[in-house]
Protein backbone atom coordinates (compact mmCIF):
# COMPACT_ATOMS: atom_id res chain seq x y z
CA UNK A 1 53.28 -66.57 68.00
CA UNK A 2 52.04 -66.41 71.46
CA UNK A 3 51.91 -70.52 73.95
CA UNK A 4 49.11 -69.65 75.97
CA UNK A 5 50.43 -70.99 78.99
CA UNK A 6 50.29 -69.33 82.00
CA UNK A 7 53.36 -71.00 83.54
CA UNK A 8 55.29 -72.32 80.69
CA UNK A 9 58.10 -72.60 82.54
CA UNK A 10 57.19 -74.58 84.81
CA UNK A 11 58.55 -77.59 83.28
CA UNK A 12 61.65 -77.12 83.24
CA UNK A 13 63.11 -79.55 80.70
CA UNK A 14 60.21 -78.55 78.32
CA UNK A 15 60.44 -75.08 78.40
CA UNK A 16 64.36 -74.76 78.04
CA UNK A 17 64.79 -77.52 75.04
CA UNK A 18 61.75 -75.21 73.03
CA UNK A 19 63.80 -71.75 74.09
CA UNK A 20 66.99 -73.74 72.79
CA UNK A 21 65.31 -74.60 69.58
CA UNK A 22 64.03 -71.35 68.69
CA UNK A 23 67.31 -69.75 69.44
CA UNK A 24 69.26 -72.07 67.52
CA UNK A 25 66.40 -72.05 64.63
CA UNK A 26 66.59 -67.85 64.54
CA UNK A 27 63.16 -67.47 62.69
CA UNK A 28 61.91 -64.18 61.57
CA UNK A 29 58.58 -64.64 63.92
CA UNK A 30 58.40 -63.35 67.07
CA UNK A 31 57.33 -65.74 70.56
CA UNK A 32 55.25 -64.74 73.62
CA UNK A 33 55.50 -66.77 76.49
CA UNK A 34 53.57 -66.40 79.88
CA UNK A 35 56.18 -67.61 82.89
CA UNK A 36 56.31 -67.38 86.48
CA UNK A 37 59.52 -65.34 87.66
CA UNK A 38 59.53 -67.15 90.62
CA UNK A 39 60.15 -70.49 88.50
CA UNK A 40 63.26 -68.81 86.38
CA UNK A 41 66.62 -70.32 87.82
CA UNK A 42 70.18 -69.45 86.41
CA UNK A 43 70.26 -71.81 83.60
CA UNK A 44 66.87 -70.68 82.43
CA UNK A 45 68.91 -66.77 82.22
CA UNK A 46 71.73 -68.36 80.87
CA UNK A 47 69.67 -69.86 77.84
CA UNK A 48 67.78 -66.70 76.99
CA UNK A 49 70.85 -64.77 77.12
CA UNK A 50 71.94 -66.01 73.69
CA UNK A 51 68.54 -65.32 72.16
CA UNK A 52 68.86 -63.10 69.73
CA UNK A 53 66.72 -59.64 70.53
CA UNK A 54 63.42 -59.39 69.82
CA UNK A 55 62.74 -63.38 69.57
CA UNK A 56 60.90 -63.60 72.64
CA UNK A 57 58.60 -61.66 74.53
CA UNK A 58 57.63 -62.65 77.85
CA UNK A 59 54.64 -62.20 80.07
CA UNK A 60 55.60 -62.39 83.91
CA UNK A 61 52.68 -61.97 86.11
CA UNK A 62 53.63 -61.32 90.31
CA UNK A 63 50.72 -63.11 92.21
CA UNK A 64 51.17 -61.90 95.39
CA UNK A 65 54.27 -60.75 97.21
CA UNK A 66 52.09 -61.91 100.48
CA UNK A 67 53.62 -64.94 101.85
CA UNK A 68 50.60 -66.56 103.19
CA UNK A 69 49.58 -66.99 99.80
């Protein structure tokens, strides 16, 4: 199942309590996510750490590594 969001993670409380879910619900189907690495913090690693492998795929897209922008 793909969210077709280009910066899921970008709210924070949203994103997290759906990763939670799915981890905790362990279904067969896989999820893609689009995120900005830029937006991950620690707890966000700590979370997906304890999904279990192959549950998520993710999407990270670097914009520019050009300050200005």
């Amino acid at each position: 199942m793909k969210f077709v969001d280009r910066t899921f993670n970008a709210n924070k409380d949203f994103s997290r309590e759906i990763w939670k879910y799915l981890i905790e619900l362990n279904p067969s189907t896989s999820f893609h996510f689009e995120i900005a690495a830029d937006l991950l913090e620690d707890e966000d690693l700590r979370i997906l750490k304890e999904a279990p492998q192959g549950l998520f795929q993710f999407e990270i897209g670097v914009q520019s590594t050009n300050k200005k922008y």
